[in-house]
Protein backbone atom coordinates (compact mmCIF):
# COMPACT_ATOMS: atom_id res chain seq x y z
CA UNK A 1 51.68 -13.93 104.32
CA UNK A 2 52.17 -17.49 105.08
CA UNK A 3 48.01 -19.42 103.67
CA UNK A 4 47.87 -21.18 106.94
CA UNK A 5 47.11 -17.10 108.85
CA UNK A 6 45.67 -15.34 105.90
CA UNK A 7 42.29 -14.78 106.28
CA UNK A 8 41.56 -12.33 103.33
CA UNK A 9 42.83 -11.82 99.89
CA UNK A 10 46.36 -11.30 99.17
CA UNK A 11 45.36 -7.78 97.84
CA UNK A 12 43.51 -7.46 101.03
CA UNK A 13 42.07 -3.87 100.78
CA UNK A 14 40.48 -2.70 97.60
CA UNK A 15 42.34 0.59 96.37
CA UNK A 16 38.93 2.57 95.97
CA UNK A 17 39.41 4.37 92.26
CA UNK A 18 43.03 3.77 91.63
CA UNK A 19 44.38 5.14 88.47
CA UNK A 20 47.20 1.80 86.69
CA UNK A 21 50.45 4.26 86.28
CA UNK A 22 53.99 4.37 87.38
CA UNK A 23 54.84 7.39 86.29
CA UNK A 24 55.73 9.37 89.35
CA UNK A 25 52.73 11.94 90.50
CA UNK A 26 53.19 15.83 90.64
CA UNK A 27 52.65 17.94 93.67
CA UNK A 28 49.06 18.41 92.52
CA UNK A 29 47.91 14.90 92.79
CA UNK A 30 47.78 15.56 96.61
CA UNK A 31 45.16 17.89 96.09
CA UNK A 32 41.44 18.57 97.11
CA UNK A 33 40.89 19.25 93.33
CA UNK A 34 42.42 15.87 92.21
CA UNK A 35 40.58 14.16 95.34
CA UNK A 36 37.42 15.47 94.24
CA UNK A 37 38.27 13.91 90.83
CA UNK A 38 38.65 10.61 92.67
CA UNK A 39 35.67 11.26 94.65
CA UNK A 40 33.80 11.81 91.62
CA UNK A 41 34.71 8.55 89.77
CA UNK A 42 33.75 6.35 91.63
CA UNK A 43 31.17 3.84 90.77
CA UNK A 44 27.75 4.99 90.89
CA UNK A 45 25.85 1.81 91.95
CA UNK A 46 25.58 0.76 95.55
CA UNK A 47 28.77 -1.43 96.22
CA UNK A 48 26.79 -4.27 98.33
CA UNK A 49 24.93 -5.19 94.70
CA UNK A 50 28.19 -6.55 93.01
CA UNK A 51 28.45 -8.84 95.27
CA UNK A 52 26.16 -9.59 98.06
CA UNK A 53 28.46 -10.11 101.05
CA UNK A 54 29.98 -8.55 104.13
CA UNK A 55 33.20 -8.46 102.19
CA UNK A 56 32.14 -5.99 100.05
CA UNK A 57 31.04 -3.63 102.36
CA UNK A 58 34.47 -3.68 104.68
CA UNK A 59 36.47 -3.64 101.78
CA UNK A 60 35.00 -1.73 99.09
CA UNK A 61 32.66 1.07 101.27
CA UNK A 62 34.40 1.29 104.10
CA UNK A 63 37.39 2.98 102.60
CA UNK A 64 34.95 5.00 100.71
CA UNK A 65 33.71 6.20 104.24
CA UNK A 66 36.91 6.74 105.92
CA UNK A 67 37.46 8.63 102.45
CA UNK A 68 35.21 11.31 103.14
CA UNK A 69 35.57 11.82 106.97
CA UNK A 70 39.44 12.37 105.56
CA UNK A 71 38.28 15.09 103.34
CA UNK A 72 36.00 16.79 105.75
CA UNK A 73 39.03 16.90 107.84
CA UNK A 74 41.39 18.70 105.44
CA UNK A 75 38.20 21.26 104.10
CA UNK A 76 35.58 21.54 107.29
CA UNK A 77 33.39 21.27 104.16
CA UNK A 78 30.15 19.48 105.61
CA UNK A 79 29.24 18.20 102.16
CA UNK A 80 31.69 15.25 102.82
CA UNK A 81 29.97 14.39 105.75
CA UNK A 82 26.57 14.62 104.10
CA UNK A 83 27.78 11.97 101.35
CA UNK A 84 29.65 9.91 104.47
CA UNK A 85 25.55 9.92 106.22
CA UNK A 86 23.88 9.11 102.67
CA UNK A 87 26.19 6.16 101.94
CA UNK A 88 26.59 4.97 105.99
CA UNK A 89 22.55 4.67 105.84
CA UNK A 90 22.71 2.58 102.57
CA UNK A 91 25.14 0.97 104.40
CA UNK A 92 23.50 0.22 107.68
CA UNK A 93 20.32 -1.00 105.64
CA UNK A 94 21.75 -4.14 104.08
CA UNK A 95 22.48 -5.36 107.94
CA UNK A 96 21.10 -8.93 108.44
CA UNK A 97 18.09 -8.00 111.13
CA UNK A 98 17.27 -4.54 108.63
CA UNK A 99 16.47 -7.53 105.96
CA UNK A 100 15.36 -10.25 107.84
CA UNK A 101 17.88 -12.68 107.22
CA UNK A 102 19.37 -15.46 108.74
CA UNK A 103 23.20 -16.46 109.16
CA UNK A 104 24.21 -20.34 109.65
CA UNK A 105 23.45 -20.46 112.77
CA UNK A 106 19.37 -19.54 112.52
CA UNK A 107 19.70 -16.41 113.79
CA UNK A 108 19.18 -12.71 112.76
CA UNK A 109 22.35 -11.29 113.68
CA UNK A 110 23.05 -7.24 113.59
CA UNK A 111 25.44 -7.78 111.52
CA UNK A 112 26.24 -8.49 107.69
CA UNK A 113 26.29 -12.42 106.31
CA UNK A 114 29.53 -12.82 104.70
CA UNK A 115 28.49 -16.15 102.30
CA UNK A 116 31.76 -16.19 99.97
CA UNK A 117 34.98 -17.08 100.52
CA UNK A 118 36.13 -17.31 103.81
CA UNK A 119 33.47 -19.15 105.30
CA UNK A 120 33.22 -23.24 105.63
CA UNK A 121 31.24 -24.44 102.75
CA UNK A 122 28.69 -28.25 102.88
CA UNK A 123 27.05 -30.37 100.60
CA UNK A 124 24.93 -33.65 100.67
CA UNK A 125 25.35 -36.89 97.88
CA UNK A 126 22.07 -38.10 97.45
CA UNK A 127 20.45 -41.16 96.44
CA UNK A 128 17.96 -41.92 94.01
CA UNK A 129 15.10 -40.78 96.28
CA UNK A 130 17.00 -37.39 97.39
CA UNK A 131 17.62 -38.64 100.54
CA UNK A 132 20.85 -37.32 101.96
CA UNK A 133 23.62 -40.32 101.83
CA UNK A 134 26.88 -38.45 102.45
CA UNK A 135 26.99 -35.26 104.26
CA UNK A 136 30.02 -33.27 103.17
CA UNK A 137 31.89 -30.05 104.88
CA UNK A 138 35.20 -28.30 103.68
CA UNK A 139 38.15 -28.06 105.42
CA UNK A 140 40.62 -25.53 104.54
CA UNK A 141 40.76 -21.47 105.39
CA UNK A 142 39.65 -20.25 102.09
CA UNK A 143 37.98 -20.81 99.09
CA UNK A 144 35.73 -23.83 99.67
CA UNK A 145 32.87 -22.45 97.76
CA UNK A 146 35.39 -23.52 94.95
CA UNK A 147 34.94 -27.81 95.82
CA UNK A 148 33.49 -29.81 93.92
CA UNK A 149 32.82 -33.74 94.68
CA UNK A 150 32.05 -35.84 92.11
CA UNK A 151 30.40 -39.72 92.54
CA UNK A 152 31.60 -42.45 89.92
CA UNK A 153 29.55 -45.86 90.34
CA UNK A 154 31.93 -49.02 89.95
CA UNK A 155 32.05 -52.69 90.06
CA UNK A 156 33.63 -52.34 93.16
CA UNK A 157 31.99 -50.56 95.28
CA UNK A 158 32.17 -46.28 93.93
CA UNK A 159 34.97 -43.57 93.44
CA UNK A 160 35.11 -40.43 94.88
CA UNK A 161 36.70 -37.19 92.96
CA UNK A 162 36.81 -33.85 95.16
CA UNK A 163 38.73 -31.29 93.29
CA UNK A 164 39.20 -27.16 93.88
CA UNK A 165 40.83 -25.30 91.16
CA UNK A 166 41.86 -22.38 93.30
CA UNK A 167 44.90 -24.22 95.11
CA UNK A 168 44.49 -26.57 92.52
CA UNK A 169 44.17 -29.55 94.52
CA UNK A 170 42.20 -33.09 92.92
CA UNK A 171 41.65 -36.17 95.10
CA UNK A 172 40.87 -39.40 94.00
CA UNK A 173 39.33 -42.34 95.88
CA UNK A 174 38.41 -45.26 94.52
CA UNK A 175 36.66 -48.25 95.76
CA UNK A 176 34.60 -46.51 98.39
CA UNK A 177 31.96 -48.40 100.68
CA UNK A 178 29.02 -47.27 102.72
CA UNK A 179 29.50 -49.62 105.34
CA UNK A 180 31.45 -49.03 108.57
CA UNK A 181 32.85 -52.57 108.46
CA UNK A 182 34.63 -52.50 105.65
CA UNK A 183 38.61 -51.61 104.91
CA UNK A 184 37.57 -48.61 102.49
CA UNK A 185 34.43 -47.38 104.03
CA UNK A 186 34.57 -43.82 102.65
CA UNK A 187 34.78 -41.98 105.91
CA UNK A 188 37.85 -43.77 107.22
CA UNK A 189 39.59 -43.14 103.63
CA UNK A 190 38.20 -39.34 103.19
CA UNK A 191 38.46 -38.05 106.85
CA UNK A 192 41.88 -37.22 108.10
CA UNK A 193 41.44 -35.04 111.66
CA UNK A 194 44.68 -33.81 111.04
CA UNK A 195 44.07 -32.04 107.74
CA UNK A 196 46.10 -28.58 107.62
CA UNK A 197 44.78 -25.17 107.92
CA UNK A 198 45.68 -24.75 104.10
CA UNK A 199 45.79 -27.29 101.58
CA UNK A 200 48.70 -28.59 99.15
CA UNK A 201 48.37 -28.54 95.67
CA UNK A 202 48.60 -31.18 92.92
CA UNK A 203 46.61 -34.81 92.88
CA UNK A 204 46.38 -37.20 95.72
CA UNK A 205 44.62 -40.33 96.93
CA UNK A 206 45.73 -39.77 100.62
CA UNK A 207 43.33 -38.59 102.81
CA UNK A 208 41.52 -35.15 102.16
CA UNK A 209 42.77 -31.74 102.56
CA UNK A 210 39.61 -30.17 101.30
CA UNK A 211 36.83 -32.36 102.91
CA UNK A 212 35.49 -34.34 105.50
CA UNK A 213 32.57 -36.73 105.48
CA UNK A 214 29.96 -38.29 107.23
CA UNK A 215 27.87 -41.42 105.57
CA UNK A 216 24.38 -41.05 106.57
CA UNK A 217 22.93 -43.93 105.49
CA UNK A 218 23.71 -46.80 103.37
CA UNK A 219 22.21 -46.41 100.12
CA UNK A 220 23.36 -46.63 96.41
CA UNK A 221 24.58 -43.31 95.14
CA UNK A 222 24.07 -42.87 91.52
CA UNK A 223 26.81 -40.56 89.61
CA UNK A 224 26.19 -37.15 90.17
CA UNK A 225 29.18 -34.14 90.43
CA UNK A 226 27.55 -30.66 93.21
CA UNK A 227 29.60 -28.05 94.51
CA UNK A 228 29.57 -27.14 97.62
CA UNK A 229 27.56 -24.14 99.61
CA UNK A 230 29.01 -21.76 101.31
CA UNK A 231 27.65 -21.79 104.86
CA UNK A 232 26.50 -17.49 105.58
CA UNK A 233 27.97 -15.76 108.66
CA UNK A 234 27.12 -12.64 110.23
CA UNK A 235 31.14 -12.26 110.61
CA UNK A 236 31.69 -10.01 113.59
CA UNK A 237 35.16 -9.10 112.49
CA UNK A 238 34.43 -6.76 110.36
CA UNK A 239 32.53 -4.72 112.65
CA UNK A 240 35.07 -2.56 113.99
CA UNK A 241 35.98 -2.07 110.03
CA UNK A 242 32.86 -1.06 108.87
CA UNK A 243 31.99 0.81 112.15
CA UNK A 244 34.87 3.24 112.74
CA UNK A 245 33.83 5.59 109.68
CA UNK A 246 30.40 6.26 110.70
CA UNK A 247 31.67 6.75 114.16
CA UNK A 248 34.46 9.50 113.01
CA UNK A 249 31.26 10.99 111.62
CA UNK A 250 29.18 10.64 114.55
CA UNK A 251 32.11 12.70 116.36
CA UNK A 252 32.62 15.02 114.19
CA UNK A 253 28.81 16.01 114.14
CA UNK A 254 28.15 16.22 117.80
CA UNK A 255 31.45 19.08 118.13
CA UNK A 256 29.81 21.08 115.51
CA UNK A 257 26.46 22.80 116.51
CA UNK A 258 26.60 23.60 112.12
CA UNK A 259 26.03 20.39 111.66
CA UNK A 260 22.71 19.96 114.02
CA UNK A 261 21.05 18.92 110.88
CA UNK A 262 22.93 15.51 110.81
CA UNK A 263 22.43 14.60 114.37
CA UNK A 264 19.90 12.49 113.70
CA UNK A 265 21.93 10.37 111.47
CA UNK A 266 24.85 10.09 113.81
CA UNK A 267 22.11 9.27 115.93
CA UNK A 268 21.11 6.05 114.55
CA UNK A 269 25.24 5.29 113.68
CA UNK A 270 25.90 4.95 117.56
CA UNK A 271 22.58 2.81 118.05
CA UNK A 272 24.08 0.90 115.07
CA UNK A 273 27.04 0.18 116.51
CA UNK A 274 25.89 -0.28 119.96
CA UNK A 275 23.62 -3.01 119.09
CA UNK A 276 26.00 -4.74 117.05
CA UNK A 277 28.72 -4.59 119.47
CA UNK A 278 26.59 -5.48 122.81
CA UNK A 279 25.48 -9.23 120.37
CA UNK A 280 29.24 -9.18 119.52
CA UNK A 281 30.41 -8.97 123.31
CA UNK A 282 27.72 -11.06 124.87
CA UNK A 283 28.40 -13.90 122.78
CA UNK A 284 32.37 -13.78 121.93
CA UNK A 285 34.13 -11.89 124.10
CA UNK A 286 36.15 -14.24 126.51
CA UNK A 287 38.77 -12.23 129.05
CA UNK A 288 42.41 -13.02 129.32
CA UNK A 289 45.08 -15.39 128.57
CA UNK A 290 46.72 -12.97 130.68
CA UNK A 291 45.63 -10.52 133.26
CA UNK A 292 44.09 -7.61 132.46
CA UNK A 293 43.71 -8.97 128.88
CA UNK A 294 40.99 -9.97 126.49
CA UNK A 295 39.76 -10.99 122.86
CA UNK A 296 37.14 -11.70 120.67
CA UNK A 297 36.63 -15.14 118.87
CA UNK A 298 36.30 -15.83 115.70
CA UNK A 299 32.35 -17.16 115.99
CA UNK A 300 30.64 -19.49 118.25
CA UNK A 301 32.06 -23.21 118.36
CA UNK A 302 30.75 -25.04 114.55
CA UNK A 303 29.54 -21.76 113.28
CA UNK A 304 31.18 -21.09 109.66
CA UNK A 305 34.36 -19.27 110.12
CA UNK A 306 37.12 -22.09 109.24
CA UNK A 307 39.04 -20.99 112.64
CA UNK A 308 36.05 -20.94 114.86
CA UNK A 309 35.96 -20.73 118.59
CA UNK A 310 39.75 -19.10 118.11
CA UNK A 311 40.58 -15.52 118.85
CA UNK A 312 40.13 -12.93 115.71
CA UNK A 313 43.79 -11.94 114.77
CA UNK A 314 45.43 -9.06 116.46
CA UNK A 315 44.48 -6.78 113.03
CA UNK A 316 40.56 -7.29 113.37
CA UNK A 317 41.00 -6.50 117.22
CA UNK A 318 42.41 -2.96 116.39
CA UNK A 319 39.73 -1.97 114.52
CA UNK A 320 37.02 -2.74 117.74
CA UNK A 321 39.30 -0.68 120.13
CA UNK A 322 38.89 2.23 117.60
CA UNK A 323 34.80 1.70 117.63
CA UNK A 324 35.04 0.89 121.21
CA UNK A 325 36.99 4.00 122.07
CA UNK A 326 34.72 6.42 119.95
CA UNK A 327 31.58 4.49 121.26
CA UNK A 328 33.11 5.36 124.78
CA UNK A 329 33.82 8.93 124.27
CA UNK A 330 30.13 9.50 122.13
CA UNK A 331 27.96 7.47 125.06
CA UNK A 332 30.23 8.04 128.24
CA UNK A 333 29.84 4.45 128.99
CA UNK A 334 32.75 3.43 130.79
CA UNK A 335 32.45 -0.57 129.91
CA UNK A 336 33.82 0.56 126.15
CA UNK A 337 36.97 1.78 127.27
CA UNK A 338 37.40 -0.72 129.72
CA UNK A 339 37.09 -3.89 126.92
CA UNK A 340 39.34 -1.59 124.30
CA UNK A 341 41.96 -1.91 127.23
CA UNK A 342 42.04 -5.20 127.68
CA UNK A 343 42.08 -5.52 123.35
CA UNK A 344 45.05 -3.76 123.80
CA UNK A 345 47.10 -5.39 126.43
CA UNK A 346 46.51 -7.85 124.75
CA UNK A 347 48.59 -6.75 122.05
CA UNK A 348 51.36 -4.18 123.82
CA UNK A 349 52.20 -7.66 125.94
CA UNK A 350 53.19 -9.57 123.03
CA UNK A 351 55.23 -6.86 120.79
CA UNK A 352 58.93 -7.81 120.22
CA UNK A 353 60.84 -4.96 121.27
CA UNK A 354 63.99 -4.57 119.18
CA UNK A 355 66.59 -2.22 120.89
CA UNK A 356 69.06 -1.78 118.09
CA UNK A 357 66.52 -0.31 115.71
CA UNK A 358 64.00 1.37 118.56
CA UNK A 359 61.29 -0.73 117.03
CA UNK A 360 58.65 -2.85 117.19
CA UNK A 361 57.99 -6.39 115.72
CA UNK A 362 54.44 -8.18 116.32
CA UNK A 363 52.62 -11.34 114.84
CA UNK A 364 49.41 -11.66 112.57
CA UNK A 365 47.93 -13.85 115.61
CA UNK A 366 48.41 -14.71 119.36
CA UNK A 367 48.46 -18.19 121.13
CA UNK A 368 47.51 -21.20 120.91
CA UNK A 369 47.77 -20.04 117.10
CA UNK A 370 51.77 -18.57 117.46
CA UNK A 371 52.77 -21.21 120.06
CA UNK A 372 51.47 -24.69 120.49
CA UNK A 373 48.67 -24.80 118.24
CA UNK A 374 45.82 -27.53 119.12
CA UNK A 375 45.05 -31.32 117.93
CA UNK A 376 41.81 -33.47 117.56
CA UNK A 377 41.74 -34.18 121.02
CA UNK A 378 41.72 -30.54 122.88
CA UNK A 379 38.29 -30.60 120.84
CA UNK A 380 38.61 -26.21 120.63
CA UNK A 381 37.71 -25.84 116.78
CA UNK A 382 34.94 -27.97 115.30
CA UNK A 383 36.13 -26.93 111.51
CA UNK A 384 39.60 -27.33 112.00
CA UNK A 385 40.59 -30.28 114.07
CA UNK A 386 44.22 -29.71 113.88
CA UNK A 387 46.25 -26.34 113.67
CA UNK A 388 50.59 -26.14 113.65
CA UNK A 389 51.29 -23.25 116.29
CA UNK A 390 53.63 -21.03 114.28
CA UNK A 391 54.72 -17.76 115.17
CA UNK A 392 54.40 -15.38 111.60
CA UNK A 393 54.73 -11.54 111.78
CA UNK A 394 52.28 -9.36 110.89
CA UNK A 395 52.03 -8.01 107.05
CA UNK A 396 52.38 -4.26 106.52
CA UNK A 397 48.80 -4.53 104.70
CA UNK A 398 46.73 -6.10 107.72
CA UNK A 399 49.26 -4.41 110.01
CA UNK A 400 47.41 -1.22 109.25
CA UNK A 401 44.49 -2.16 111.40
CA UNK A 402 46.87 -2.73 114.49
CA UNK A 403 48.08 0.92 113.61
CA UNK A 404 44.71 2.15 114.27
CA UNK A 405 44.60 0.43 117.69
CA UNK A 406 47.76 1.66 118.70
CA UNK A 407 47.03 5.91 117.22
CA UNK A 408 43.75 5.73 118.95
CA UNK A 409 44.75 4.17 122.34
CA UNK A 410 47.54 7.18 122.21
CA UNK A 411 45.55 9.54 121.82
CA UNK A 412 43.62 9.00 124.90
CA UNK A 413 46.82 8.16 126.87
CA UNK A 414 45.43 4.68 127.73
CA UNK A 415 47.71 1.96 127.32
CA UNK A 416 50.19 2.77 124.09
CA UNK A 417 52.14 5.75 124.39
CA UNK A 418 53.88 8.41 122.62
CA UNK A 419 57.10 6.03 123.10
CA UNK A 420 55.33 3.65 121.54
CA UNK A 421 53.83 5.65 118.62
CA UNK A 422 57.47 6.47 118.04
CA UNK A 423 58.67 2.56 117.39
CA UNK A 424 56.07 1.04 115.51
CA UNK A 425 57.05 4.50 113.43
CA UNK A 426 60.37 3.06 113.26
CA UNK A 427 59.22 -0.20 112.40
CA UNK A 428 57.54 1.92 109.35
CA UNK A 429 61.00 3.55 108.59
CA UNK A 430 63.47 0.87 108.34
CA UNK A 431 61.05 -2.32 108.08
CA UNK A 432 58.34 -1.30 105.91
CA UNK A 433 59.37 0.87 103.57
CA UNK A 434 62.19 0.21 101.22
CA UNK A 435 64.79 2.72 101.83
CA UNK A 436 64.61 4.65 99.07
CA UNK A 437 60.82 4.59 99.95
CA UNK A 438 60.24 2.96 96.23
CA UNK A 439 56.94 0.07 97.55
CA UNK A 440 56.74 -1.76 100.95
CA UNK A 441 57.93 -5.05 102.18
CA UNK A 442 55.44 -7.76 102.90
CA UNK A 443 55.48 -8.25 106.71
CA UNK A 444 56.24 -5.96 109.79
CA UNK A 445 60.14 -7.71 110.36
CA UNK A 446 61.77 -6.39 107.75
CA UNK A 447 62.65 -9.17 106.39
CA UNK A 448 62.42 -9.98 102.38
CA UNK A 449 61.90 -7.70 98.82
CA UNK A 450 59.36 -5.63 98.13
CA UNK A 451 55.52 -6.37 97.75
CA UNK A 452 53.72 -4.44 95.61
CA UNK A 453 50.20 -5.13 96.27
CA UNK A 454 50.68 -3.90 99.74
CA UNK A 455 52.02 -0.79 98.64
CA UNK A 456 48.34 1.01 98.29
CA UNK A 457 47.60 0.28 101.97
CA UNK A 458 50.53 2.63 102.93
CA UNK A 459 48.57 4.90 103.77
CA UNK A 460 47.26 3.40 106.94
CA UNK A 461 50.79 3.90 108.62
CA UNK A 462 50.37 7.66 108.14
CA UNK A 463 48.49 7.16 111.79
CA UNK A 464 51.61 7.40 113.26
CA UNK A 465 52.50 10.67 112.08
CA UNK A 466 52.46 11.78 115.65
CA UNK A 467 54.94 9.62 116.31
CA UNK A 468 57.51 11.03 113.89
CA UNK A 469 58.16 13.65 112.00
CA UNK A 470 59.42 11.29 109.07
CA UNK A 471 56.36 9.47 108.68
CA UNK A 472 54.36 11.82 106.93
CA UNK A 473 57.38 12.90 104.57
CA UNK A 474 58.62 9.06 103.86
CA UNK A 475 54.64 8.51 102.89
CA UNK A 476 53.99 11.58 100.76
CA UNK A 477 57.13 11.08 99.12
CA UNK A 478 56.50 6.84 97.94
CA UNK A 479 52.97 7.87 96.70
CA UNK A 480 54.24 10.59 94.78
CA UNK A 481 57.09 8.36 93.43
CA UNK A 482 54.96 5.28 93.02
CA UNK A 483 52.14 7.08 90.53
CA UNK A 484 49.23 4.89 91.82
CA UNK A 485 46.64 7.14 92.55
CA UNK A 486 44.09 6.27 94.80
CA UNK A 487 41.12 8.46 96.68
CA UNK A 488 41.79 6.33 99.75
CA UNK A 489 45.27 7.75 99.95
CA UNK A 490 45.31 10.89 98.63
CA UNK A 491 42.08 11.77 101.55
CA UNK A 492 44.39 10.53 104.21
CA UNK A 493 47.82 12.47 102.88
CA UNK A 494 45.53 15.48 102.87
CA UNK A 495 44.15 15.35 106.77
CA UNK A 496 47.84 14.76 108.04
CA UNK A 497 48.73 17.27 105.38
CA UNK A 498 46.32 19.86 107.69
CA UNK A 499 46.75 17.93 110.99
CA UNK A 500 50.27 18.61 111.12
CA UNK A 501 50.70 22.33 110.01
């Protein structure tokens, strides 16, 4: 994926206890025996302590979760679903409000603070008193907790050094003044409003692709070197991610009068969701571009997200119409189903439909971001002034999540169809997959050689099983012949294994 669109790690999803090998897999590793293995080595500790962000829990737990409701699928064997309530409660207490703290904006947000990465990051240069000379703020999509800006005090006025050694980028300006009148006043040579969405590598004394400034005051900085602070948002985007789990489990509970014991837990899943997705909707959702269409943005308009006041990419969107279907079908309320609708027109009315191959071909994102982009002066993103529309397709790792969209929109016969579910199974077939099912291509298209890092989230196509007798097969048959074991995978191989005796 293109770094202007990607919004997450290039090994997006964490393959939850995979086992290094290549040699191909017997029969047995698709197994409730060897998934129980899996099950059983996983780490201990609670995932949210390694690292303390949002991230961690969509990425890391949230498999984990989807792991188990797998397995309870394939054995009815409610002791899945009692680890699923254990770890969805640890799960639901590190939520913002459930400790009291607050995101970038001020507020308590139900939600989880995601404070690494992918979130704008600031800084002040100070002056001898500590009094704020130079406010600073990052630019780029990814990685600013990475800056650094350094101050070195000349003859001639002072030099600026901002440097990130993730791209690895190092800018140098020299010279600098604090007052507006002069040629090099630092804000005029820093600030360039049409700084990219990524960043080029290398050195440069042109203006910045990692920062923009604002002088405060005019006051001598002495040397000093900070890095900058992420800014913490409650990032709604992962909701439908972390979400759909405890949801399947909240279903799966109220079917079974056997499981009465665990009502209460499902219980307080739906009130979960319910109150993060009523904060979510009230504040984000905006309806159209077309008719009958809606989205979700990003965050609020100077909030943290690099891309704010944008749409969330098509992928994040799936995973709300699976929450917002399941919250629909557990509460009756007809408002759920309704916005999961419009989240999915959204998407059916801008799928490339490719005749020869009976197949579908989408993009990562929808306008402004695929066609004409935005500048300065349609003042729509306060962190990113300037944005290249570009149309990219979809990778087959994020592309997962629009899977999940389309399988649960079919299901209920609202929207997608079985047609449907049989071409984005095609897309699977003959632009995913390599043919002799070895690893996976990188994007949805077709188009390029294989990418292995994408290969363990192959098992978020098996969705479309219904779609295609092949699916399942083509699936089984890469894992098998790849050797990467993985819990994640092996749960999912096992509930189409049952679903489709």
């Amino acid at each position: 994926m293109p770094p202007v669109i990607c919004l997450l790690t290039t090994a997006l999803f964490y393959s939850t206890a995979a086992v290094p090998d290549t040699t191909p897999l017997p029969a047995q590793a698709i197994s409730i025996e060897r998934a129980n293995e899996l099950l059983e080595a996983l780490p201990k500790e609670d995932a949210w302590l390694r690292s303390k962000d949002a991230s961690t829990i969509a990425w890391r737990e949230s498999p984990v979760l989807h792991a188990l409701a797998d397995l309870y699928e394939a054995t009815e064997d409610p002791a899945y679903l009692h680890q699923l309530a254990e770890r969805g409660q640890r799960l639901l207490s590190h939520r913002d409000d459930r400790r009291g703290v607050k995101d970038g904006s001020g507020e308590v947000r139900p939600g989880w603070t995601m404070g690494f990465k992918y979130v704008v990051a600031s800084g002040a240069l100070k002056n001898a008193a500590g009094e704020t000379v130079i406010a600073i703020r990052s630019t780029p999509f990814s990685n600013n907790h990475l800056t650094t800006v350094e101050v070195v005090p000349g003859a001639q006025g002072f030099t600026i050094i901002v440097s990130n050694e993730f791209y690895p980028r190092k800018e140098t300006y020299v010279n600098l003044s604090l007052n507006p009148a002069d040629e090099r006043f630092a804000e005029k040579v820093i600030n360039d409003p049409m700084a990219p969405y990524s960043t080029g590598r290398g050195t440069s004394t042109e203006p910045s692709n990692l920062v923009s400034i604002q002088v405060k005051q005019q006051s001598p900085l002495p040397a000093q070197k900070i890095r900058l602070t992420p800014i913490p948002l409650a990032y709604t985007g992962y909701y439908g991610i972390i979400y759909h789990p405890m949801l399947r489990f909240a279903e799966f509970v109220k079917k079974d009068a056997a499981l009465r014991s665990l009502v209460p837990v499902a219980d307080s899943f739906i009130q979960a969701a319910e109150e993060s997705y009523a904060d979510m909707l009230q504040r984000l959702w905006r309806d159209g571009p077309g008719r009958g269409e809606g989205y979700v943005l990003t965050c609020e308009k100077g909030e943290s997200f690099p891309a704010d006041n944008v749409g969330q990419p098509f992928n994040y969107l799936g995973r709300h119409v699976c929450v917002l279907l399941a919250l629909h079908r557990l509460t009756g309320k007809a408002t759920y189903k309704h916005t999961a609708e419009k989240l999915c027109r959204l998407f059916k009315n801008r799928l490339q439909y490719n005749r020869r191959g009976n197949l579908y071909i989408w993009n990562y994102w929808y306008e402004p971001m695929t066609t004409t982009g935005w500048k300065p002066e349609d003042n729509l993103s306060f962190n990113v002034k300037y944005f290249k529309g570009a149309a990219r397709p979809e990778d087959a790792s994020h592309g997962t999540l629009d899977i999940a969209m389309v399988a649960a929109a079919a299901a209920e016969k609202t929207v997608f169809s079985q047609r449907d579910m049989e071409r984005f199974a095609n897309t699977l077939l003959h632009n995913v997959l390599l043919p002799d099912r070895s690893d996976v291509r990188r994007t949805v298209d077709g188009k390029g050689p294989a990418h292995p890092p994408y290969f363990q989230q192959l098992h978020g196509w098996l969705e479309l099983s219904p779609g295609h007798p092949e699916v399942y097969r083509a699936i089984r048959q890469a894992y098998l012949q790849k050797g990467m074991e993985s819990l994640v995978f092996c749960a999912r191989l096992l509930k189409w294994e049952r679903r489709l005796r």
